[in-house]
PDB file of N, CA and C in Angstrom:
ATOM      1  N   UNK A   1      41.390 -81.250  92.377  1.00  0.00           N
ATOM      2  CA  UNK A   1      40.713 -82.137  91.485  1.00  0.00           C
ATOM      3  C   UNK A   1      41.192 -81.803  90.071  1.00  0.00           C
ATOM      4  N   UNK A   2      41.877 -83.047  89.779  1.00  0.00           N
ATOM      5  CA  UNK A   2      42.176 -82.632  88.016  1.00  0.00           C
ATOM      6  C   UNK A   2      41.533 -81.937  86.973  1.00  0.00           C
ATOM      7  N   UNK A   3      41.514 -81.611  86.145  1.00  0.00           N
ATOM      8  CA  UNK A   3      40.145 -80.893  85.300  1.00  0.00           C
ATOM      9  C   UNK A   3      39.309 -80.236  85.265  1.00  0.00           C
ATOM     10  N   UNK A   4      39.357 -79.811  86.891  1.00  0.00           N
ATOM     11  CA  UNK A   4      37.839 -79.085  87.395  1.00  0.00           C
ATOM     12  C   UNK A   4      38.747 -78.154  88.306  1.00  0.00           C
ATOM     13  N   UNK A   5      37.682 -76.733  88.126  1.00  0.00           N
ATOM     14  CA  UNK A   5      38.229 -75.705  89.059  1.00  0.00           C
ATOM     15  C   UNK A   5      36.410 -75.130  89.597  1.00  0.00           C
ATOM     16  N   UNK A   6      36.370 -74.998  90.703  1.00  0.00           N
ATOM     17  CA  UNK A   6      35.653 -74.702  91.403  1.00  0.00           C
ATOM     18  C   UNK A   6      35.065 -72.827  91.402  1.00  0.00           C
ATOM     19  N   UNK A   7      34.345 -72.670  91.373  1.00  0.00           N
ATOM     20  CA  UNK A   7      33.968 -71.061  90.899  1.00  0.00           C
ATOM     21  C   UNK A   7      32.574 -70.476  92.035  1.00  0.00           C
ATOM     22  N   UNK A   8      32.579 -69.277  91.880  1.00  0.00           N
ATOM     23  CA  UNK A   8      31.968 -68.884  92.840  1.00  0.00           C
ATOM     24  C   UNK A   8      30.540 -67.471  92.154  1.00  0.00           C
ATOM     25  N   UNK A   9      31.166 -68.028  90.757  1.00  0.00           N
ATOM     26  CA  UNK A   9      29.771 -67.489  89.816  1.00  0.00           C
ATOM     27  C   UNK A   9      29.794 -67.983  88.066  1.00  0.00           C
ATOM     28  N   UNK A  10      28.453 -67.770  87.631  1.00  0.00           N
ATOM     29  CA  UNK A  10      28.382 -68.461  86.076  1.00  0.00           C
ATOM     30  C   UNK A  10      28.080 -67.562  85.578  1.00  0.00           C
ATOM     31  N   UNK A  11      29.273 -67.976  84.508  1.00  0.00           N
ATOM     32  CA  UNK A  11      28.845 -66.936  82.936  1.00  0.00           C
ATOM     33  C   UNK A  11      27.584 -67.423  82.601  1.00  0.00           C
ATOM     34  N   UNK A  12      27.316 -66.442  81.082  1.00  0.00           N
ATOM     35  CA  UNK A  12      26.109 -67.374  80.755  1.00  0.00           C
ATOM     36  C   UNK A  12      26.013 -68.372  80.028  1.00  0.00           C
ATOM     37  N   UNK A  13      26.875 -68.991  79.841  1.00  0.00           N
ATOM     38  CA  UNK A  13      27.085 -70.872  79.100  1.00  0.00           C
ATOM     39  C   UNK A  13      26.686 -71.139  80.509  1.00  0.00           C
ATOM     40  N   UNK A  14      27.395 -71.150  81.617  1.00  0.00           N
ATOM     41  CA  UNK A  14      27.047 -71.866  82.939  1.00  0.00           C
ATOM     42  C   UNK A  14      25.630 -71.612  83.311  1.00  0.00           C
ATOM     43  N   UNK A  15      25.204 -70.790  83.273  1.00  0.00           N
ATOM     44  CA  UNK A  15      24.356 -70.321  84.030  1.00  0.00           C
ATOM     45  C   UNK A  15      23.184 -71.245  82.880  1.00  0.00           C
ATOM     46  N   UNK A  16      22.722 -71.413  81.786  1.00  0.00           N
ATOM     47  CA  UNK A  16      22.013 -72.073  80.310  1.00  0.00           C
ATOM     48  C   UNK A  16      22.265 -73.651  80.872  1.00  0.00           C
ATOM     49  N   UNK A  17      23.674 -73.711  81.668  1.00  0.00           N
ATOM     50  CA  UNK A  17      23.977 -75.667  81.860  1.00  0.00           C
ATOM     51  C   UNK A  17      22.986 -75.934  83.077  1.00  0.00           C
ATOM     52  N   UNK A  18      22.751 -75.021  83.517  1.00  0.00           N
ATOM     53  CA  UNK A  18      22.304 -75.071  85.495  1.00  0.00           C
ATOM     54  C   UNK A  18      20.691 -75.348  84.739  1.00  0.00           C
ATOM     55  N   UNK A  19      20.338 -73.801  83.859  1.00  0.00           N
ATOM     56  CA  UNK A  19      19.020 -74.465  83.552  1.00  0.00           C
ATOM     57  C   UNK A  19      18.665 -75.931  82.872  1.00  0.00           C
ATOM     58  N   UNK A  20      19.730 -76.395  81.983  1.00  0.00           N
ATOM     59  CA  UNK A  20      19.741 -77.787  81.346  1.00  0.00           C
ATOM     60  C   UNK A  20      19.087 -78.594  82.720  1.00  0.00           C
ATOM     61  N   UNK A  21      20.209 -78.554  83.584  1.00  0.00           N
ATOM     62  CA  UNK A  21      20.346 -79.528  84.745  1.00  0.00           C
ATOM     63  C   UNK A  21      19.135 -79.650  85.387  1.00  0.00           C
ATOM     64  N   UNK A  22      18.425 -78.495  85.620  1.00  0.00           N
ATOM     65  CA  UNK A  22      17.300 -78.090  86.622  1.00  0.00           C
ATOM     66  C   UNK A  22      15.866 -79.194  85.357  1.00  0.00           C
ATOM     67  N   UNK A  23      16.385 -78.624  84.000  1.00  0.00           N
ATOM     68  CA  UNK A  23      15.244 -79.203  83.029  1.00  0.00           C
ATOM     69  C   UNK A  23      15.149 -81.106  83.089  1.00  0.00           C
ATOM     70  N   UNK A  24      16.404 -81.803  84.031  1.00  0.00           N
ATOM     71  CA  UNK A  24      16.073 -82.732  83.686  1.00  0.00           C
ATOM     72  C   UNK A  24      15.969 -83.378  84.754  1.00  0.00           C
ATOM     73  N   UNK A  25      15.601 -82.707  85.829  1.00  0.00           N
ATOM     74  CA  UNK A  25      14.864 -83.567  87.186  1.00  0.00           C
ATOM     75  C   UNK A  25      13.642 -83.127  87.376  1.00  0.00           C
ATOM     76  N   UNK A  26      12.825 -83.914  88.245  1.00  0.00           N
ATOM     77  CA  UNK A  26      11.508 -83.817  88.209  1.00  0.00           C
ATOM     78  C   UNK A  26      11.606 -82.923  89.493  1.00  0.00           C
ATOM     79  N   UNK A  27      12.241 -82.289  90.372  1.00  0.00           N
ATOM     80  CA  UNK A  27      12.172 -81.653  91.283  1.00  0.00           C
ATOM     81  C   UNK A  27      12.435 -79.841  90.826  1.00  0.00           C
ATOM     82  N   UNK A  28      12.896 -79.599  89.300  1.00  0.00           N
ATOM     83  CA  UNK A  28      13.315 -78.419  88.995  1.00  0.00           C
ATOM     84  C   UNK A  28      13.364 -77.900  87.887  1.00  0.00           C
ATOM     85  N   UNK A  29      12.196 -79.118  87.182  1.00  0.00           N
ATOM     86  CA  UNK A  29      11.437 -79.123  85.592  1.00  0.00           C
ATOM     87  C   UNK A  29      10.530 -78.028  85.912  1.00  0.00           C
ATOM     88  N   UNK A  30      10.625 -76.877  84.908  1.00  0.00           N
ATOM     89  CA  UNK A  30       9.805 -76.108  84.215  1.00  0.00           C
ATOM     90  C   UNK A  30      10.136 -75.157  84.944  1.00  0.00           C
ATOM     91  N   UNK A  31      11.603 -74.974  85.619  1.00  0.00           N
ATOM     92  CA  UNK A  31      12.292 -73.529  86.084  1.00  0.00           C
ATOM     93  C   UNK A  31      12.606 -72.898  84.588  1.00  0.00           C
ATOM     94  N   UNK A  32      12.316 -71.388  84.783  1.00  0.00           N
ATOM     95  CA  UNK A  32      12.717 -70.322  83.731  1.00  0.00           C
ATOM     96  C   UNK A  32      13.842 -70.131  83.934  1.00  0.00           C
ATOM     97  N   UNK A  33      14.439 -70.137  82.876  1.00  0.00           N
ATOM     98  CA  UNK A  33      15.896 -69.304  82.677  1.00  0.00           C
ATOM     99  C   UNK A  33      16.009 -67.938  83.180  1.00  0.00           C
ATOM    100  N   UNK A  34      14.848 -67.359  83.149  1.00  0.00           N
ATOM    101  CA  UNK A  34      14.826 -65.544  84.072  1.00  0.00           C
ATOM    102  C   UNK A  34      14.819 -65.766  84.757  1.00  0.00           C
ATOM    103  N   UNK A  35      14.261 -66.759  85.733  1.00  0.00           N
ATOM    104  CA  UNK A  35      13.962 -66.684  86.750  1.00  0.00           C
ATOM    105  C   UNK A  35      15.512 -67.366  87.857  1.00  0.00           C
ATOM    106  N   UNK A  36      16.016 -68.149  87.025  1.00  0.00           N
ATOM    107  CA  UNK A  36      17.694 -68.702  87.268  1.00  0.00           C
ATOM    108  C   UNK A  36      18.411 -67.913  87.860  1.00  0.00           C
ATOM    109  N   UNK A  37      18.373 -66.649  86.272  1.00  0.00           N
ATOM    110  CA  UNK A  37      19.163 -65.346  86.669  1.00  0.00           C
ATOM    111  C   UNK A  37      18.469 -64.352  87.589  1.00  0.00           C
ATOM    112  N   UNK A  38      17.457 -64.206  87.850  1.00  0.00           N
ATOM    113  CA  UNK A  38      17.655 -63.797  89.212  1.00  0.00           C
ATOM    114  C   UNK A  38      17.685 -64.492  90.465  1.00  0.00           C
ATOM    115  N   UNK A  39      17.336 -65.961  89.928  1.00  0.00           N
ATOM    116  CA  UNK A  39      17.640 -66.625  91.876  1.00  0.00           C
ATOM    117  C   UNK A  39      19.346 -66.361  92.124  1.00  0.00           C
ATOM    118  N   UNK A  40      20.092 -66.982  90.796  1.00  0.00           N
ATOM    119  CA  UNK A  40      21.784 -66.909  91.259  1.00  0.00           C
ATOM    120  C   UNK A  40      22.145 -65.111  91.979  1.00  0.00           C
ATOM    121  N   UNK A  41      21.223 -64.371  91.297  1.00  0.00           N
ATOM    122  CA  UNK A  41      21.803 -62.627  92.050  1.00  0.00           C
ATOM    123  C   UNK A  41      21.553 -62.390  93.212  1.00  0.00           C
ATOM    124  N   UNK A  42      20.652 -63.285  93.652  1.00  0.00           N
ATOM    125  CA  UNK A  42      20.307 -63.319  94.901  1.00  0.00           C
ATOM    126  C   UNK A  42      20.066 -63.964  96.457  1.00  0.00           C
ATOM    127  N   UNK A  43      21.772 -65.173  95.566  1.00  0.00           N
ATOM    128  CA  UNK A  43      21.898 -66.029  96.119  1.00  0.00           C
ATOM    129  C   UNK A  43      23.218 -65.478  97.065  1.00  0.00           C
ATOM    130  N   UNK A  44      23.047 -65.853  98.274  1.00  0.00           N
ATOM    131  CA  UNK A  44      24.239 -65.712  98.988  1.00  0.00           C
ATOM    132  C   UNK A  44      25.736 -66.118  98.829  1.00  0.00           C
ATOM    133  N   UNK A  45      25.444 -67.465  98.510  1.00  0.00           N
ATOM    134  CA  UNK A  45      26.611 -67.907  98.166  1.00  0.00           C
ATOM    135  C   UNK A  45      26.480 -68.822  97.159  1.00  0.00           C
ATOM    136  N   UNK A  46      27.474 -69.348  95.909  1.00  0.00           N
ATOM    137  CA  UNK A  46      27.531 -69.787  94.842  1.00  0.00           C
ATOM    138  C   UNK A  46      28.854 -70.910  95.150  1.00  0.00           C
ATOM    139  N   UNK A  47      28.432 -72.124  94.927  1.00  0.00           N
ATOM    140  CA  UNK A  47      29.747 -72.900  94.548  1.00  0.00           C
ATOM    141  C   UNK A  47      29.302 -73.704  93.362  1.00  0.00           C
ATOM    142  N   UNK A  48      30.291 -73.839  92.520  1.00  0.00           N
ATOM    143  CA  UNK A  48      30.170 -74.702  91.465  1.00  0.00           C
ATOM    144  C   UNK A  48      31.275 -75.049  90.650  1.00  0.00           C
ATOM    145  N   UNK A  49      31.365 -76.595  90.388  1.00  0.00           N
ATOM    146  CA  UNK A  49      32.008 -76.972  89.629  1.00  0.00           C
ATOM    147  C   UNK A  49      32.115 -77.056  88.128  1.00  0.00           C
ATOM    148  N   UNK A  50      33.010 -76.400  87.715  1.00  0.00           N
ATOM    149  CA  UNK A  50      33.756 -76.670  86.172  1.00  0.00           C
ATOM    150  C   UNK A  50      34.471 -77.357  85.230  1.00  0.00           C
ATOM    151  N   UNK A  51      34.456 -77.970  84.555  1.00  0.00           N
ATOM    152  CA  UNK A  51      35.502 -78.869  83.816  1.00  0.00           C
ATOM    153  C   UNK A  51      36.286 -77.630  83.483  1.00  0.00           C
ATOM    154  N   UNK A  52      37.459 -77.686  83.121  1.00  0.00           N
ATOM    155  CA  UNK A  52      38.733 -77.108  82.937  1.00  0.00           C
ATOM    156  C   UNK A  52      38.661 -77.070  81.203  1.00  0.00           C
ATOM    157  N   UNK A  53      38.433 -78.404  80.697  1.00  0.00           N
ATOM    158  CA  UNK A  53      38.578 -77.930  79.502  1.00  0.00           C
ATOM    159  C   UNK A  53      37.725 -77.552  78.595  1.00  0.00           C
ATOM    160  N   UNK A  54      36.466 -77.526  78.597  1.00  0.00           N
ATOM    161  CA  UNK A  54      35.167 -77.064  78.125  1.00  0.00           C
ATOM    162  C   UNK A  54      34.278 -75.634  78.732  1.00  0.00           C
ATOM    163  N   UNK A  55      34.845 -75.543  79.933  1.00  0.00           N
ATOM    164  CA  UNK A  55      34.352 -74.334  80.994  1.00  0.00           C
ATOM    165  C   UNK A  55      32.752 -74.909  80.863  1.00  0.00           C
ATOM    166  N   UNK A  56      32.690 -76.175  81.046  1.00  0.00           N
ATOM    167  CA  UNK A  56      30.976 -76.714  81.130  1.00  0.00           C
ATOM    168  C   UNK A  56      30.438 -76.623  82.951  1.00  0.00           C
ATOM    169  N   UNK A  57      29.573 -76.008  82.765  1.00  0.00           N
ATOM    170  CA  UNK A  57      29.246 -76.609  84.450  1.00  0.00           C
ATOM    171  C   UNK A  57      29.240 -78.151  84.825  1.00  0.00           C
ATOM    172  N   UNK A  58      29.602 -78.802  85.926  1.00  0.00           N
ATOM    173  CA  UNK A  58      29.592 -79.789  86.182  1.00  0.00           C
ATOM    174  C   UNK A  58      28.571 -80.655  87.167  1.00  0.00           C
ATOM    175  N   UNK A  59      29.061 -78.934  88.606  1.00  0.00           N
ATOM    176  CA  UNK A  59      27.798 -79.561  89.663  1.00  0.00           C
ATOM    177  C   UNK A  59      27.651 -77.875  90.103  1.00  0.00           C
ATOM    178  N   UNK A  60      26.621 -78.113  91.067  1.00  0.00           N
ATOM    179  CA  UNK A  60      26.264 -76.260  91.171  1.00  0.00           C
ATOM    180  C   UNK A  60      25.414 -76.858  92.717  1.00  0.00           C
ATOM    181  N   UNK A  61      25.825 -75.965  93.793  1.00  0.00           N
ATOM    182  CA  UNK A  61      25.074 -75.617  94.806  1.00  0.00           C
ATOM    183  C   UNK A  61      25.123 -73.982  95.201  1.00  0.00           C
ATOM    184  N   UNK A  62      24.142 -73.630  96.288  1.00  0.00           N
ATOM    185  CA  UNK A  62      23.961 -72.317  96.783  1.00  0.00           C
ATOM    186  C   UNK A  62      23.445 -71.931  97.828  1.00  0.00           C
ATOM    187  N   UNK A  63      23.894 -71.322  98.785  1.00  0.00           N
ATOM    188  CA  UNK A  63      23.877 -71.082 100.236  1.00  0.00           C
ATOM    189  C   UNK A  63      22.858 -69.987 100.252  1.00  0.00           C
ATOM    190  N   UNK A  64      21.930 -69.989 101.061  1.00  0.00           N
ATOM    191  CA  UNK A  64      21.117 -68.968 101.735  1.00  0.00           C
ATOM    192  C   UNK A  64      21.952 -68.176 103.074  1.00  0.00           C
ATOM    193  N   UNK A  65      22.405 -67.786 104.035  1.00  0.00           N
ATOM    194  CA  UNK A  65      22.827 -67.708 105.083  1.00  0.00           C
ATOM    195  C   UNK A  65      22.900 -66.347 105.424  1.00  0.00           C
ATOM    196  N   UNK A  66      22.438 -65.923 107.086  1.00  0.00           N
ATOM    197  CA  UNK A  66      22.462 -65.086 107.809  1.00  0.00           C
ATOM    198  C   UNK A  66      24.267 -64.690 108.172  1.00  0.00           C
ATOM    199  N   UNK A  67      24.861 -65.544 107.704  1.00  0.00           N
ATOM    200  CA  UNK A  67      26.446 -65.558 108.368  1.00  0.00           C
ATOM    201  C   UNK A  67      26.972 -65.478 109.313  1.00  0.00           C
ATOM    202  N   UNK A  68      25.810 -66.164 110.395  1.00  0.00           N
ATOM    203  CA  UNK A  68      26.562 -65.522 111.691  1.00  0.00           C
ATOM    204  C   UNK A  68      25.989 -66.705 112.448  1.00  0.00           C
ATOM    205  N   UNK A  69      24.794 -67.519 112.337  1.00  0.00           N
ATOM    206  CA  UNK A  69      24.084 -69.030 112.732  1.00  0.00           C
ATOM    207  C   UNK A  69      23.309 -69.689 112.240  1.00  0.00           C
ATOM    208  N   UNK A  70      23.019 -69.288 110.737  1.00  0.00           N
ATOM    209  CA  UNK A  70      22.012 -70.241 109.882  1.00  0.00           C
ATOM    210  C   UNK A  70      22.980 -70.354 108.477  1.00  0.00           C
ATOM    211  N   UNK A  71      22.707 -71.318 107.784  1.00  0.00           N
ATOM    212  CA  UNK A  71      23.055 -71.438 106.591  1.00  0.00           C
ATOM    213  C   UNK A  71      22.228 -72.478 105.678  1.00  0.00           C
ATOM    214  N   UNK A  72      21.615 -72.638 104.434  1.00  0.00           N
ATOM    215  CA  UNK A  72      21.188 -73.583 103.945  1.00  0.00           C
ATOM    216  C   UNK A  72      21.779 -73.599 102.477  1.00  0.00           C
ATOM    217  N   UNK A  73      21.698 -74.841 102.409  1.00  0.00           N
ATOM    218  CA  UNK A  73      22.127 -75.518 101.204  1.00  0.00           C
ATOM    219  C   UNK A  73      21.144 -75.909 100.390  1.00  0.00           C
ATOM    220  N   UNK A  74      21.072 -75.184  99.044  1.00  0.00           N
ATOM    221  CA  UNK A  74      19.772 -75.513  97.985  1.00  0.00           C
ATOM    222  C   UNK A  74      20.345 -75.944  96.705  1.00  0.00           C
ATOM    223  N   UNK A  75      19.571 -76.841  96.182  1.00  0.00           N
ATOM    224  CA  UNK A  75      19.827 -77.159  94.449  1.00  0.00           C
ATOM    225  C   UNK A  75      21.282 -77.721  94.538  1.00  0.00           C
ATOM    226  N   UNK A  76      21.216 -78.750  95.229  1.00  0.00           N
ATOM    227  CA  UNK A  76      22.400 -79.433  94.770  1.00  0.00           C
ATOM    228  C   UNK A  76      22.459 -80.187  93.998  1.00  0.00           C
ATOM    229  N   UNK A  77      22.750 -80.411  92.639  1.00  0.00           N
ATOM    230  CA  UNK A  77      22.831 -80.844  91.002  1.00  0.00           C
ATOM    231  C   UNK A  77      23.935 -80.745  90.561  1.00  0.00           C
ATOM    232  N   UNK A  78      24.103 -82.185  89.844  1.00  0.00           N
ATOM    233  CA  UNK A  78      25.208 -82.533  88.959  1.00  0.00           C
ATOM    234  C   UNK A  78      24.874 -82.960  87.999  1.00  0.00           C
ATOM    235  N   UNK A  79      25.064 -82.752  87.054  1.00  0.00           N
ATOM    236  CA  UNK A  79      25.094 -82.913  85.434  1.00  0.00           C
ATOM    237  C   UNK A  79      24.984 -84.208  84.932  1.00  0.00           C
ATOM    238  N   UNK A  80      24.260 -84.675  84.526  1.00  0.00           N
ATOM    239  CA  UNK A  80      24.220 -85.874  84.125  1.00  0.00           C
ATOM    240  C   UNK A  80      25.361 -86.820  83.125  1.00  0.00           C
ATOM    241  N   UNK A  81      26.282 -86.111  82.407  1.00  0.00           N
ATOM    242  CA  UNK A  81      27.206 -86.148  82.093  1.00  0.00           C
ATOM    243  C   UNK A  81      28.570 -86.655  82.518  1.00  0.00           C
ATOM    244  N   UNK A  82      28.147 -86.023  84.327  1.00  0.00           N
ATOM    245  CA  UNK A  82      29.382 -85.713  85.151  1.00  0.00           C
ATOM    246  C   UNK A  82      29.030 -86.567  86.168  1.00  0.00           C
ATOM    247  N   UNK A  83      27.914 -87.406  86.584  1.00  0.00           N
ATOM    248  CA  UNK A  83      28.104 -88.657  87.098  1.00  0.00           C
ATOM    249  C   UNK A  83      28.088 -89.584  87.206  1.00  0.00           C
ATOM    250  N   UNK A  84      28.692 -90.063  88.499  1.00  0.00           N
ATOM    251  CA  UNK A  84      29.209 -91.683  88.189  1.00  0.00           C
ATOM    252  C   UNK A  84      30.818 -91.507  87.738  1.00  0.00           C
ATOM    253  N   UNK A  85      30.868 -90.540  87.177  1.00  0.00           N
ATOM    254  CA  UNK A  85      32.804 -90.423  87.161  1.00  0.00           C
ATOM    255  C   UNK A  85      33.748 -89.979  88.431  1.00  0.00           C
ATOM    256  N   UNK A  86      34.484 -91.258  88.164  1.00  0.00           N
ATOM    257  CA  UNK A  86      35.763 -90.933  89.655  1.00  0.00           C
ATOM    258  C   UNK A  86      36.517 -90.022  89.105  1.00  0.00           C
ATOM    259  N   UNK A  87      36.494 -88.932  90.479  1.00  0.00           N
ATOM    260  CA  UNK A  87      37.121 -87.812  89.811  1.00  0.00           C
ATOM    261  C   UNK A  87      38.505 -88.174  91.070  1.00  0.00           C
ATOM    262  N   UNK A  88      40.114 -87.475  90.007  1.00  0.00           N
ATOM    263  CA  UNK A  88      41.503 -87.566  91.293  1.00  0.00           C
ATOM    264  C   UNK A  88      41.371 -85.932  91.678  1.00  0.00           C
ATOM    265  N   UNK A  89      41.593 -86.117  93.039  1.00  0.00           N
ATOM    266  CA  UNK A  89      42.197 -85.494  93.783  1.00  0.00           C
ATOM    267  C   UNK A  89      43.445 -84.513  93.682  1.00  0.00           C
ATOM    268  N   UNK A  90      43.856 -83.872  93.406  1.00  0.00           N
ATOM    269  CA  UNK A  90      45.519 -83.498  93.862  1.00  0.00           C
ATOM    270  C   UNK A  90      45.793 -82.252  94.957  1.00  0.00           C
TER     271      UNK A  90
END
């Protein structure tokens, strides 16, 4: 994907965008920023997207998983910024 590189943890600009993101849905309004930083430390797994040229977060999910027959997928959010844009491929 052009522009965007995919990451597997947030600085803290990223980690401040995730709380933005969380502040502007009604499903993840009035999450603490402490409380962010410790859900991401204690998250199994981290994927999230980056713009390339701003290092802005874009979209952010995070895996719970036993690694061996369960896995869940939480807080999947994209930036309000960042959709609705066709993103290319390469």
């Amino acid at each position: 994907m052009k522009g965007y590189r995919f990451v597997d943890r947030l600085n803290e600009n990223q980690t401040r965008d995730l709380w933005q993101f969380y502040q502007e849905e009604w499903w993840t309004r009035g999450r603490r920023l402490e409380d962010i930083e410790n859900m991401l430390g204690h998250s199994d797994l981290i994927f999230a997207l980056v713009e390339e040229a701003s290092d802005r977060l874009a979209g952010f999910s995070r895996v719970l998983t036993d690694y061996v027959y369960k896995a869940l997928v939480l807080d999947v959010i994209v930036g309000r910024d960042f959709r609705n844009n066709a993103w290319e491929w390469s």
